[in-house]
N, C-alpha and C. Protein backbone atom coordinates (compact mmCIF):
# COMPACT_ATOMS: atom_id res chain seq x y z
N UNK A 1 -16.47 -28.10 81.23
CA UNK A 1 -17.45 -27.09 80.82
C UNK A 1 -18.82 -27.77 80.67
N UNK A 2 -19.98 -26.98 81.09
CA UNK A 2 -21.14 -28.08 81.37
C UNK A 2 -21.64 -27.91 79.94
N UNK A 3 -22.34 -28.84 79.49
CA UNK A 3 -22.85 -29.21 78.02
C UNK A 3 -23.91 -28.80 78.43
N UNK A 4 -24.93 -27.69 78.33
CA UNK A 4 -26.26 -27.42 78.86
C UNK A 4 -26.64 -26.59 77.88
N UNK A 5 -28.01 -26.52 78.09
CA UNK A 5 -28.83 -25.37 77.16
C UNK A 5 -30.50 -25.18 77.40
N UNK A 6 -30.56 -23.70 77.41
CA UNK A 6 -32.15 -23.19 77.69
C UNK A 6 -32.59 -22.67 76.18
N UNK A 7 -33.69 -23.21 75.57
CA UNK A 7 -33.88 -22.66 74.21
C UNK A 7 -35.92 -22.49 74.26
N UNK A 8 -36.37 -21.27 73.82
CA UNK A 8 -37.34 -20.93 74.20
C UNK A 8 -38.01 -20.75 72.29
N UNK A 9 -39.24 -21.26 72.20
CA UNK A 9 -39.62 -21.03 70.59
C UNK A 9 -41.28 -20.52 71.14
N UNK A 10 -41.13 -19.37 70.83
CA UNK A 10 -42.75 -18.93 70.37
C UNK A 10 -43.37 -18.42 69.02
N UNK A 11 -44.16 -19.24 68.45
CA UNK A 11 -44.88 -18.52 67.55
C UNK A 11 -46.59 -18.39 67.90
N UNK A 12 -47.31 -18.21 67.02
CA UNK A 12 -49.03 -18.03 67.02
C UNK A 12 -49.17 -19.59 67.55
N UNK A 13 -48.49 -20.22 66.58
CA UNK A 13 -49.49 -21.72 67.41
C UNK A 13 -49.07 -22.53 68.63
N UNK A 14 -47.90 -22.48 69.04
CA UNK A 14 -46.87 -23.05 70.35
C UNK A 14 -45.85 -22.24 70.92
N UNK A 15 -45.99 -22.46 71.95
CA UNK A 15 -44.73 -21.63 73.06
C UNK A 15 -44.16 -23.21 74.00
N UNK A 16 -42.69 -23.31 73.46
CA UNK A 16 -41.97 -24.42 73.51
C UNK A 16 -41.01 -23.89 74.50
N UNK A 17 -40.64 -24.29 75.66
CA UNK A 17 -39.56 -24.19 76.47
C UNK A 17 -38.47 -25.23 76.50
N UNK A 18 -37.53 -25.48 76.39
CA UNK A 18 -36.57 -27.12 76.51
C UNK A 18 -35.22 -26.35 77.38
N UNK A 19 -34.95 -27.04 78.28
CA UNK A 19 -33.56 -26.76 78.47
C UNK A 19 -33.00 -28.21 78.74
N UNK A 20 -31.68 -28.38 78.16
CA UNK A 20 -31.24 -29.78 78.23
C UNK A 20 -29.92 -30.13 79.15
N UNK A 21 -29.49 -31.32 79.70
CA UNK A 21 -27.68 -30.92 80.02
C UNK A 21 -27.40 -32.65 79.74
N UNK A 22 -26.44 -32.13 78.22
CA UNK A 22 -25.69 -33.73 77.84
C UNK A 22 -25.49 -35.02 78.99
N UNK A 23 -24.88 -34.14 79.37
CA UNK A 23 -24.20 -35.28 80.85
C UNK A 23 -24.73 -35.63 82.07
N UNK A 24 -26.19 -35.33 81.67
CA UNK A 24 -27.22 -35.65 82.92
C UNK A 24 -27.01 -37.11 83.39
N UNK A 25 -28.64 -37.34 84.16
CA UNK A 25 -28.68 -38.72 84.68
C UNK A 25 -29.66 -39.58 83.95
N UNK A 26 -30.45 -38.75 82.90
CA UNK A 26 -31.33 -39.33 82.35
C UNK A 26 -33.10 -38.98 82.77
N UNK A 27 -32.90 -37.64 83.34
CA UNK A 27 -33.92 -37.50 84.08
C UNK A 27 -34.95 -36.82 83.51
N UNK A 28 -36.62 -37.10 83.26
CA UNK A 28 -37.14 -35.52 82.28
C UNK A 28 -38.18 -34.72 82.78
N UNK A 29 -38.33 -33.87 82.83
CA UNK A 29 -39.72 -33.21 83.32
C UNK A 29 -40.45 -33.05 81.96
N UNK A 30 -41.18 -33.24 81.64
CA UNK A 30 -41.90 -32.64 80.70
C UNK A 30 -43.84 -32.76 80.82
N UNK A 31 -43.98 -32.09 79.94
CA UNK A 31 -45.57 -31.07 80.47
C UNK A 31 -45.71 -30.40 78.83
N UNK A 32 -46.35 -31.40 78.07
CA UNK A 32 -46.74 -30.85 76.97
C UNK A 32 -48.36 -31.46 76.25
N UNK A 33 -48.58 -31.69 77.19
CA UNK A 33 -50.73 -31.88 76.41
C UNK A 33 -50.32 -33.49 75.95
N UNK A 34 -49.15 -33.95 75.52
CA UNK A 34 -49.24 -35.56 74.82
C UNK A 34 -48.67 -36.75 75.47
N UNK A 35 -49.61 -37.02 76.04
CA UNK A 35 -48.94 -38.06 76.65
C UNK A 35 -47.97 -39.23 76.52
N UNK A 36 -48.36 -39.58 75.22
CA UNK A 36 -47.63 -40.59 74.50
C UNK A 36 -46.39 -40.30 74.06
N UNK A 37 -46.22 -38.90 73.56
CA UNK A 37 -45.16 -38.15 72.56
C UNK A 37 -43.86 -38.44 74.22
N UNK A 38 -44.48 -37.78 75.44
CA UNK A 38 -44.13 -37.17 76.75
C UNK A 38 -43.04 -38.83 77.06
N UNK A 39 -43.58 -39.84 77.14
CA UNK A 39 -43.37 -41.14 76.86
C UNK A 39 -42.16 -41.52 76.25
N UNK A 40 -42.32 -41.01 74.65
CA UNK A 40 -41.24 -41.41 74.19
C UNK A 40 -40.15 -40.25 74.46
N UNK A 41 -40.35 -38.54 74.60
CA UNK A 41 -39.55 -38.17 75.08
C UNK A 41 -38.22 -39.32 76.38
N UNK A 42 -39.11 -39.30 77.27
CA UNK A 42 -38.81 -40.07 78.24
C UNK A 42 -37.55 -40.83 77.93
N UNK A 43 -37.59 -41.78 76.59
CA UNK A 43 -37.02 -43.07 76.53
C UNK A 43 -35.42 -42.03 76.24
N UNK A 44 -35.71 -41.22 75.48
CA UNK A 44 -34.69 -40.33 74.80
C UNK A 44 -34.11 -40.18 76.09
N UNK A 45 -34.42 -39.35 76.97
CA UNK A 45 -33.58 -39.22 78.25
C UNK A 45 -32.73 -39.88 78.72
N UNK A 46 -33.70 -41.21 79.48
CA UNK A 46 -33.31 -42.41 80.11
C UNK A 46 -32.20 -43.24 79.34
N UNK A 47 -32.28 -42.91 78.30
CA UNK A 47 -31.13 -44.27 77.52
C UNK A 47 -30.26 -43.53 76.89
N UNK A 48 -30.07 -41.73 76.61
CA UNK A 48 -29.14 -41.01 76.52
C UNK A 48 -28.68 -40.76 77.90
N UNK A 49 -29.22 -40.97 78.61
CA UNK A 49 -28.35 -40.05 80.10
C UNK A 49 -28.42 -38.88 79.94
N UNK A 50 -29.36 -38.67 79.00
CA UNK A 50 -29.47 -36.46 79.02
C UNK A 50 -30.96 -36.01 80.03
N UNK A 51 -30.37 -35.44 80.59
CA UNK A 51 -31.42 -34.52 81.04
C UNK A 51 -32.19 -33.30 80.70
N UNK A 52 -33.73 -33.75 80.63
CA UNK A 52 -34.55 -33.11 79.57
C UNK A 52 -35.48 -32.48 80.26
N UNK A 53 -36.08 -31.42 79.99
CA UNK A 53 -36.60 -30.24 80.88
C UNK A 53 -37.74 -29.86 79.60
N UNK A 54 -38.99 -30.18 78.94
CA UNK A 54 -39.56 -29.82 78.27
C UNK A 54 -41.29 -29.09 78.33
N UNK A 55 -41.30 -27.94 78.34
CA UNK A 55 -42.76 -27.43 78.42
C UNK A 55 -43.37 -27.19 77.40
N UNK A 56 -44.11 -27.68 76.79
CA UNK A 56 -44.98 -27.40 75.73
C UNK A 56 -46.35 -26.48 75.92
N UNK A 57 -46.75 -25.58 74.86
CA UNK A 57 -47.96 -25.65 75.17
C UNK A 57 -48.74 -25.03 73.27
N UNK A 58 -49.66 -25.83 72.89
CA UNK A 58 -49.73 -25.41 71.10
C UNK A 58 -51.01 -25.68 71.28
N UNK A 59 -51.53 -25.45 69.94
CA UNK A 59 -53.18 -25.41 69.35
C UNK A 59 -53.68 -26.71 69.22
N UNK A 60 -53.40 -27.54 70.51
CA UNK A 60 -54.30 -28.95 70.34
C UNK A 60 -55.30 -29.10 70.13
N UNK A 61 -56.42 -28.06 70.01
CA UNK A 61 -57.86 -28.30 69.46
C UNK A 61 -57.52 -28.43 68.04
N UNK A 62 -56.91 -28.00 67.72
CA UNK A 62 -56.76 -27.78 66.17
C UNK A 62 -56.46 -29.52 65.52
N UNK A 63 -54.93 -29.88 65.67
CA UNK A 63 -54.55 -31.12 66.32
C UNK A 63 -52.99 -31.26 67.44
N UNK A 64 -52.26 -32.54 66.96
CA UNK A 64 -50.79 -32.33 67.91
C UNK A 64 -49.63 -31.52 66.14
N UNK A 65 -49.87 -31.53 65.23
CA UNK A 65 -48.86 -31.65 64.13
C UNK A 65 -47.88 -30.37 64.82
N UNK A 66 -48.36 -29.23 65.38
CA UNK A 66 -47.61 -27.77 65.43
C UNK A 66 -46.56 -28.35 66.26
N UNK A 67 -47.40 -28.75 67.86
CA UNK A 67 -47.23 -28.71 69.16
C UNK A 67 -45.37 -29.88 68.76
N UNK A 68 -45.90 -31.26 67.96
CA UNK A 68 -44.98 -32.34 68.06
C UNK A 68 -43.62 -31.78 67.50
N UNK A 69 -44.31 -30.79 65.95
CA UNK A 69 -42.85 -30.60 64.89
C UNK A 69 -42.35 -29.56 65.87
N UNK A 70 -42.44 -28.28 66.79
CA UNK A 70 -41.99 -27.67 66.97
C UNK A 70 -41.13 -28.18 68.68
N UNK A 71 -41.75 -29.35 69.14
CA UNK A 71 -40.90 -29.51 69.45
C UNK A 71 -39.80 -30.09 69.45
N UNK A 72 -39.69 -31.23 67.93
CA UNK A 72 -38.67 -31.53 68.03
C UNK A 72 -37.40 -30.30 67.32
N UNK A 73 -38.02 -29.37 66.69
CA UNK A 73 -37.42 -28.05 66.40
C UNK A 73 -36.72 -27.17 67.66
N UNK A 74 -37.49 -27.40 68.57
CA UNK A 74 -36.70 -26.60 70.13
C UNK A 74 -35.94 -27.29 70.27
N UNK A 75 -35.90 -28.67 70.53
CA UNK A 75 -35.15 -29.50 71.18
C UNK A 75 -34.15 -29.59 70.38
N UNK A 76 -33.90 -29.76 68.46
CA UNK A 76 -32.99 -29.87 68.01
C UNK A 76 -31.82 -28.65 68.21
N UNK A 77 -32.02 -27.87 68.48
CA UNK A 77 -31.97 -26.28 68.44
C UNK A 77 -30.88 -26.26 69.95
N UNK A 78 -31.64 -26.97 70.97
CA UNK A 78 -30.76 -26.93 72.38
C UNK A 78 -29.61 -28.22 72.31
N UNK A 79 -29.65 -29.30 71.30
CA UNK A 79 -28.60 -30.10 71.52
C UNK A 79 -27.30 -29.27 70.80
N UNK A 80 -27.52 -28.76 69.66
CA UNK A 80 -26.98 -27.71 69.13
C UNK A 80 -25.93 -27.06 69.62
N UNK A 81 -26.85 -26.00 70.57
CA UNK A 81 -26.31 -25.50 71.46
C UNK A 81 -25.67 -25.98 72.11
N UNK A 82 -26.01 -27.01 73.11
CA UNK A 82 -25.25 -28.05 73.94
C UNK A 82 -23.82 -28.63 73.47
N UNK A 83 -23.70 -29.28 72.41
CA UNK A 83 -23.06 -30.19 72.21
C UNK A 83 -21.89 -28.76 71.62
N UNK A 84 -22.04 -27.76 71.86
CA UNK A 84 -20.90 -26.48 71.04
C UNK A 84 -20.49 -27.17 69.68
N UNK A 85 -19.25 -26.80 69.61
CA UNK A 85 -17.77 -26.77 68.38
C UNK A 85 -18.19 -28.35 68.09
N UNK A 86 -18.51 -29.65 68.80
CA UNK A 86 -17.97 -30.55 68.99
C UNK A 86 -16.49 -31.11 68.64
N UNK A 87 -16.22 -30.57 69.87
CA UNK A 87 -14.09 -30.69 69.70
C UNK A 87 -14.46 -31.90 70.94
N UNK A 88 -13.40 -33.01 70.76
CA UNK A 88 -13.54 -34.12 70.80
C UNK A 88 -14.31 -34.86 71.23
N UNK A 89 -15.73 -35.15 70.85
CA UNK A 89 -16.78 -36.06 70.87
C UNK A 89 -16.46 -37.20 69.38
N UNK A 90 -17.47 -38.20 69.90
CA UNK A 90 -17.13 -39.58 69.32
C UNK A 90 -17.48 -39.25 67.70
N UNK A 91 -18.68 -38.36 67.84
CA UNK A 91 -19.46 -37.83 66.65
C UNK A 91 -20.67 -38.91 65.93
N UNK A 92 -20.52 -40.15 65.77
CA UNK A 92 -21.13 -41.08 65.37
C UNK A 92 -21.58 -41.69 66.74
N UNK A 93 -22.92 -42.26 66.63
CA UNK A 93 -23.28 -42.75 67.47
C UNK A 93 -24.32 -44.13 65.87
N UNK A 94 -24.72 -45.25 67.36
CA UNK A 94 -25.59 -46.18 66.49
C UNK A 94 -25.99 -46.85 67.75
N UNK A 95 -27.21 -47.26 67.31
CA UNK A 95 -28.02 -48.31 68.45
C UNK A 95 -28.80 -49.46 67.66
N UNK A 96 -29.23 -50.89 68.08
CA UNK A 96 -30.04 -51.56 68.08
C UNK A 96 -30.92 -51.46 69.46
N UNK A 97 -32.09 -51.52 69.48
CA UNK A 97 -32.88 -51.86 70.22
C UNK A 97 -34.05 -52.59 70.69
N UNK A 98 -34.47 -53.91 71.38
CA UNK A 98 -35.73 -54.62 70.63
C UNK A 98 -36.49 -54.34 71.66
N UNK A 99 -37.47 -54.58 71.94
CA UNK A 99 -38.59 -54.46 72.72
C UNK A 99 -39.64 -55.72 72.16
N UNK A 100 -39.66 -57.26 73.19
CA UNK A 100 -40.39 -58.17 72.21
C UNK A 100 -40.14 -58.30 70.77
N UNK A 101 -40.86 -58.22 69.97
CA UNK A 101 -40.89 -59.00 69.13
C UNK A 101 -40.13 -57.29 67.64
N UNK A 102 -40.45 -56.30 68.46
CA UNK A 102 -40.33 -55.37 67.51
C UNK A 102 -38.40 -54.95 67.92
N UNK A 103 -38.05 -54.44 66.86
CA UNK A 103 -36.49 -53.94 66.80
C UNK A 103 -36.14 -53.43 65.83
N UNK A 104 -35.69 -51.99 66.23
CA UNK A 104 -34.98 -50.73 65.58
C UNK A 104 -33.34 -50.30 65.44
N UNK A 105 -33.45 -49.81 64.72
CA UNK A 105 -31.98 -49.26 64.24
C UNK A 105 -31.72 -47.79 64.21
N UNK A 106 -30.89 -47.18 64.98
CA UNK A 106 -30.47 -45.62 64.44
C UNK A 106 -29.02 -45.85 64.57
N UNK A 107 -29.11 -44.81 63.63
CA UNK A 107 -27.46 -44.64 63.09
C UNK A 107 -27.30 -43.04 62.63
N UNK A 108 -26.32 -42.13 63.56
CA UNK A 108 -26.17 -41.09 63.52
C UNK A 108 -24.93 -40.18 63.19
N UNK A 109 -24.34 -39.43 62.81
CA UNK A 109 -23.76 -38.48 62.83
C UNK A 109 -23.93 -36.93 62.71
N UNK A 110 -23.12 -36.52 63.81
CA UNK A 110 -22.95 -34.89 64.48
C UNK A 110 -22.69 -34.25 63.24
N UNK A 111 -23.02 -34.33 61.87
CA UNK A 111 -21.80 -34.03 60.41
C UNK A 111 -22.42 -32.21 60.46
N UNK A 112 -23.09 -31.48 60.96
CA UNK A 112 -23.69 -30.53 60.60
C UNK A 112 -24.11 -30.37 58.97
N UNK A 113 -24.74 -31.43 59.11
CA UNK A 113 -25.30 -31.28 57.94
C UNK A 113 -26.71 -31.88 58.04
N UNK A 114 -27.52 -31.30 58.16
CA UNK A 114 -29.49 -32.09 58.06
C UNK A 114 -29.52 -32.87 57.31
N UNK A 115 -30.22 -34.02 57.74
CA UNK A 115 -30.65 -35.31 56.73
C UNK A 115 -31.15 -36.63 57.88
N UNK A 116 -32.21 -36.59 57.48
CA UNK A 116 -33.15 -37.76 57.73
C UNK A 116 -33.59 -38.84 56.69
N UNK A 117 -33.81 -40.14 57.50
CA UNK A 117 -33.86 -41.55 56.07
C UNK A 117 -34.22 -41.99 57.61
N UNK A 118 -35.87 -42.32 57.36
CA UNK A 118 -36.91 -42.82 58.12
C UNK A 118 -37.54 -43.75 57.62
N UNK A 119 -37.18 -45.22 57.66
CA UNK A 119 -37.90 -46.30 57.28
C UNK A 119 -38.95 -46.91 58.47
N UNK A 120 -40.15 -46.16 58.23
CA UNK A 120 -40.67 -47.19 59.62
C UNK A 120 -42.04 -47.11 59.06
N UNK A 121 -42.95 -48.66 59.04
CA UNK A 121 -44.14 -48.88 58.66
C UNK A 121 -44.49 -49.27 60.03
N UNK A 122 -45.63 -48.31 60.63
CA UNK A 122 -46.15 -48.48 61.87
C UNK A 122 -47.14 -49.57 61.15
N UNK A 123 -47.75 -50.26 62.37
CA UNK A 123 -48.92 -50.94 61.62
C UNK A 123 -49.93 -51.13 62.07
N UNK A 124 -49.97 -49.76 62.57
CA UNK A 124 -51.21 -49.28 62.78
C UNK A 124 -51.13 -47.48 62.41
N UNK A 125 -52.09 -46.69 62.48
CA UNK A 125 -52.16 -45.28 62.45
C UNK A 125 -52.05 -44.15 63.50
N UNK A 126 -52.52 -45.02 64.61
CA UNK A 126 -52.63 -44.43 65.71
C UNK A 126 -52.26 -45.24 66.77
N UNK A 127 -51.68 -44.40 67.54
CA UNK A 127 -50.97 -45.01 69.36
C UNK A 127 -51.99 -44.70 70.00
N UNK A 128 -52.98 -45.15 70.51
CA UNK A 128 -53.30 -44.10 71.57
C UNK A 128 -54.67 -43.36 70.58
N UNK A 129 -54.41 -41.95 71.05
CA UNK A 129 -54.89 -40.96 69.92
C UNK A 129 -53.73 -39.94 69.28
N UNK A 130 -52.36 -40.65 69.56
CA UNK A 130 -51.53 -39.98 68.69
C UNK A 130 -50.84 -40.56 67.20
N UNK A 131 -50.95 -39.51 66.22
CA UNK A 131 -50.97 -40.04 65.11
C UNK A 131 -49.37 -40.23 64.78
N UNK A 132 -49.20 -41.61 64.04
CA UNK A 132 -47.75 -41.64 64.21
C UNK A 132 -47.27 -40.91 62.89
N UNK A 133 -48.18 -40.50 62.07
CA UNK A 133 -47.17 -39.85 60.86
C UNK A 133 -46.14 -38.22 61.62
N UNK A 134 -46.65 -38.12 63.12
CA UNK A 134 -45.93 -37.13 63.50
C UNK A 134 -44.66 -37.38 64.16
N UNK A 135 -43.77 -38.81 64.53
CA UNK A 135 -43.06 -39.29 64.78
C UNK A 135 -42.09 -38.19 63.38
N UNK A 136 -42.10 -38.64 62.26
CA UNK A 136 -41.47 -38.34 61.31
C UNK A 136 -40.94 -36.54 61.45
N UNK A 137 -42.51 -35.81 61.94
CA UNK A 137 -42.37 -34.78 62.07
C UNK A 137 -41.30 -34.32 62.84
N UNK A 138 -41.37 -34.51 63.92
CA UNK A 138 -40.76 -34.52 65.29
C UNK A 138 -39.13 -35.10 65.42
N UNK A 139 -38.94 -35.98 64.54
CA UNK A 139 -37.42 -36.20 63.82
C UNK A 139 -36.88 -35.51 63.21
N UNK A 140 -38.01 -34.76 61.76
CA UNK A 140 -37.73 -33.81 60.77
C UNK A 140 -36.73 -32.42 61.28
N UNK A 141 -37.91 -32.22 62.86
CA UNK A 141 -37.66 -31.03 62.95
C UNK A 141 -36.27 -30.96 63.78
N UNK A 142 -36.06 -32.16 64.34
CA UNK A 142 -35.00 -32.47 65.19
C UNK A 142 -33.40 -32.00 64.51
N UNK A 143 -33.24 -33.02 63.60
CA UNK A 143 -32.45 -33.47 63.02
C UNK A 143 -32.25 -31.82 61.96
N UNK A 144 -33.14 -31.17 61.52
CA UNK A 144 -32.90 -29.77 60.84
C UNK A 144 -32.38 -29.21 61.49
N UNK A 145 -32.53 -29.01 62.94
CA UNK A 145 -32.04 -27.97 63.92
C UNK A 145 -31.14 -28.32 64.65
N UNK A 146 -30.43 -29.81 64.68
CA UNK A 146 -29.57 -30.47 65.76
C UNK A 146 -28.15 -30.47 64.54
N UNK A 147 -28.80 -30.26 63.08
CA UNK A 147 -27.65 -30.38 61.97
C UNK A 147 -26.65 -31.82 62.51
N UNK A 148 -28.39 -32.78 62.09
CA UNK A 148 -27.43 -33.92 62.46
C UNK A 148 -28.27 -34.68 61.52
N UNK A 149 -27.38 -35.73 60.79
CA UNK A 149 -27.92 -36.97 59.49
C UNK A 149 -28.09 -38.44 60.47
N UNK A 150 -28.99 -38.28 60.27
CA UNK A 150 -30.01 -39.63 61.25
C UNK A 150 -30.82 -40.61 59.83
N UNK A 151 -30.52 -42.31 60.48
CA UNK A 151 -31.14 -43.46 59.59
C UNK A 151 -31.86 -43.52 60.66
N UNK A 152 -32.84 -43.69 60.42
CA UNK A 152 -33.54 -44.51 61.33
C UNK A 152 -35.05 -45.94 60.52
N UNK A 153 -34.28 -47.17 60.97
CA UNK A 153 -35.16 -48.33 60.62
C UNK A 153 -35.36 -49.06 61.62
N UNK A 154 -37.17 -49.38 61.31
CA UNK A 154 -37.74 -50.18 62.13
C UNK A 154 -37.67 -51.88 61.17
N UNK A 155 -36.75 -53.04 61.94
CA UNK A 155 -36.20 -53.97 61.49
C UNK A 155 -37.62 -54.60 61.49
N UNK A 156 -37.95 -54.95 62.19
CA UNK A 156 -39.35 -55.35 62.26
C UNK A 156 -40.25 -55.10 63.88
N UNK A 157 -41.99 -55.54 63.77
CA UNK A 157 -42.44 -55.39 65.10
C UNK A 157 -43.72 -55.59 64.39
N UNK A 158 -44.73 -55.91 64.99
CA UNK A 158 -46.18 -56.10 64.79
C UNK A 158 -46.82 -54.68 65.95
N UNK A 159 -46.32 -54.48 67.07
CA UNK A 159 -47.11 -53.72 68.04
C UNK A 159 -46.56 -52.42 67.94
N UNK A 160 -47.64 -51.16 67.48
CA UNK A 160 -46.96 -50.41 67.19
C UNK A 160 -46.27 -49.24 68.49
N UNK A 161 -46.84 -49.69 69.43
CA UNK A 161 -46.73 -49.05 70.47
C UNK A 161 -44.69 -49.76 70.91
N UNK A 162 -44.54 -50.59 70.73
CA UNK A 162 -42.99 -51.45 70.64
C UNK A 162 -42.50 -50.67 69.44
N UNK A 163 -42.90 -50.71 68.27
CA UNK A 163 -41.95 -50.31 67.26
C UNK A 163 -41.59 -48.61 67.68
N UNK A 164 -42.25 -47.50 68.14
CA UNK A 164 -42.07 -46.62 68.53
C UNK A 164 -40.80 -46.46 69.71
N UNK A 165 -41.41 -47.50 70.83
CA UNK A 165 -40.39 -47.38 71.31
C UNK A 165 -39.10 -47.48 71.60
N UNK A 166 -39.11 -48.46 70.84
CA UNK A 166 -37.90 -48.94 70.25
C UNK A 166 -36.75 -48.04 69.60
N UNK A 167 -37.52 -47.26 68.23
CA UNK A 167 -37.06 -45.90 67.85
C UNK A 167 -36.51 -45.09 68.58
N UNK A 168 -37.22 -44.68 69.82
CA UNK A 168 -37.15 -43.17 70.55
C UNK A 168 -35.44 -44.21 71.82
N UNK A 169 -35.79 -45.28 71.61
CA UNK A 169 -34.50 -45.95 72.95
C UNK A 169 -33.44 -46.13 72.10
N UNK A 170 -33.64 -46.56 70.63
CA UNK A 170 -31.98 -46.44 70.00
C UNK A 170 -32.06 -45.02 69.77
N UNK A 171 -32.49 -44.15 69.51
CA UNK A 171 -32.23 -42.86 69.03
C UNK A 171 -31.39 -42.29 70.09
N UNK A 172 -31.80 -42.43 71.87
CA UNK A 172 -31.24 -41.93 72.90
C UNK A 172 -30.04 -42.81 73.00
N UNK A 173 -29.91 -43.75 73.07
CA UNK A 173 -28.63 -44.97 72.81
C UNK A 173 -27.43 -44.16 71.83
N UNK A 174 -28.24 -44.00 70.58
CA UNK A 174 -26.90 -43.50 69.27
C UNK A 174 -26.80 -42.16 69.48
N UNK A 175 -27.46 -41.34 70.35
CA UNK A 175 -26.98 -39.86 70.46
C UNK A 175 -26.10 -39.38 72.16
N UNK A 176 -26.52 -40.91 72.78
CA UNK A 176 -25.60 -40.84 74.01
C UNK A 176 -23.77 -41.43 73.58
N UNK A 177 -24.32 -42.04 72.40
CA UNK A 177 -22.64 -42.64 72.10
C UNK A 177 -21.78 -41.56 70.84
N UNK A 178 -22.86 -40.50 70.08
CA UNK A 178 -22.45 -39.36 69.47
C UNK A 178 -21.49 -38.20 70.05
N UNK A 179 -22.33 -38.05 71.66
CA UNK A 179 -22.09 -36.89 72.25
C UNK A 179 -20.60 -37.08 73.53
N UNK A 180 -20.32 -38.18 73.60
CA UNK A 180 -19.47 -38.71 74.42
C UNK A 180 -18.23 -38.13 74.03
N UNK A 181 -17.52 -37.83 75.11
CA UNK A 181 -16.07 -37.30 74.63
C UNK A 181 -15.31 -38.62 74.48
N UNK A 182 -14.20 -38.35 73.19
CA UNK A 182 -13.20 -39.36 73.06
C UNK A 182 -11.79 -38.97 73.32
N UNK A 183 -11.23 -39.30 74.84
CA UNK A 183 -9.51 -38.84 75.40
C UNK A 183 -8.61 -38.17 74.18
N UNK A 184 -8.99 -39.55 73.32
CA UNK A 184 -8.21 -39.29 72.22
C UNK A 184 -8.40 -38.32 71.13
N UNK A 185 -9.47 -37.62 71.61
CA UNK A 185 -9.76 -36.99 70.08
C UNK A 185 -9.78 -35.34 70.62
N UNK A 186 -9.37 -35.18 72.34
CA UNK A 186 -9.24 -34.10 73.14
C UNK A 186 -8.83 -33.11 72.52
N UNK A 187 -9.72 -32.05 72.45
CA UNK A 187 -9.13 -30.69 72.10
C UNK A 187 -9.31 -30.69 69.96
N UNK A 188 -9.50 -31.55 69.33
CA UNK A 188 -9.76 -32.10 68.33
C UNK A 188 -11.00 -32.09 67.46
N UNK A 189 -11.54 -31.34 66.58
CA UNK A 189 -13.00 -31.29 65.99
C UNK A 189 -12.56 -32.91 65.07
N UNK A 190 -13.29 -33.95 65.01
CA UNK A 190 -13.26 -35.47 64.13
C UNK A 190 -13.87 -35.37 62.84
N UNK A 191 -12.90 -34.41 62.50
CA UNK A 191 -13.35 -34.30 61.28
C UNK A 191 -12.39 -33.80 60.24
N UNK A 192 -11.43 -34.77 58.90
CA UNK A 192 -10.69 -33.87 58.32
C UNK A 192 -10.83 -32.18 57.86
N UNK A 193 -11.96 -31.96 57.76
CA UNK A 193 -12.32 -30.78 57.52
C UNK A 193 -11.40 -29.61 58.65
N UNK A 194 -11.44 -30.36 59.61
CA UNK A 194 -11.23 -29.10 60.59
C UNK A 194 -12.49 -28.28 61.43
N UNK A 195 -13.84 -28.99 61.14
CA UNK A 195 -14.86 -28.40 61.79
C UNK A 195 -16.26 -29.13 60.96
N UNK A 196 -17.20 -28.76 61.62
CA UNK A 196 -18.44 -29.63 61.49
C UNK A 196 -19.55 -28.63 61.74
């Protein structure tokens, strides 16, 4: 059964399109005004093996805060979808990742339950001209709507443009090893509960 999903968010300030498919090749289109954000999308793809389909379009005169949180709100919204019941997936996923001198940590579970624990001192303010306190955003909104409990620590890095990326390549790393089916756990929600 294909793990896929089309999820569409409009309000006054952004009209968000995402459609995703778990078991892609890692491939993304995306088209949302930020280049940088577009970037780390990217890494998410490439090192999950998901294929990511993202159109943005929000009140960038204003600034990116709408455009970034809502999309990681669409996007949390289509893994959701995607990933169904989760009847036998691994459920936990975790990554290290370094890039030079900088190296990150995520550590995840599918628990349907929201919760974020974001340790990361950029050290700087800005990438680019994107502000990184919206990284956080863009997790926030993820992780609310994906009803998934995400750590995420930056171990160390001086360049903040590395410590970012680093983030966005274990994040795709620990949610490609979350979403994976386990033979053994076939037909099976991993969870004493009986569901998640």
């Amino acid at each position: 059964m294909a793990r896929t999903a089309q999820i569409e968010r409009n309000t006054k300030e952004t009209q968000i399109q995402v459609a995703i498919n778990l078991d892609g090749c890692g491939e993304a289109e995306l088209d949302t005004g930020l280049p940088f954000l577009e970037h780390m999308l990217d890494q998410i793809a490439r090192h999950g093996l998901i294929d990511l389909n993202i159109r943005a379009q929000g009140d960038l005169h204003i600034d990116a805060h709408h455009t970034v949180e809502d999309i990681g709100i669409t996007l949390g919204q289509a893994i959701a979808q995607a990933v169904g019941n989760k009847q036998g997936i691994q459920r936990y996923g975790h990554a290290y990742v370094p890039l030079d001198e900088a190296l990150s940590r995520v550590v995840l579970d599918l628990s349907g339950r929201p919760g974020l624990r974001m340790q990361v001192e950029f050290t700087r303010s800005h990438i680019g001209d994107f502000d990184v306190d919206l990284f956080h955003e863009f997790f926030q909104g993820l992780v609310n709507h994906a009803q998934i409990t995400c750590h995420i620590d930056n171990l160390r890095g001086t360049n903040a443009h590395h410590q970012a990326e680093t983030i966005f390549k274990a994040f795709g790393r620990a949610l490609r090893l979350a979403i994976t089916p386990d033979p053994r756990q076939a037909g099976q929600i991993p969870s004493t509960k009986g569901c998640l």
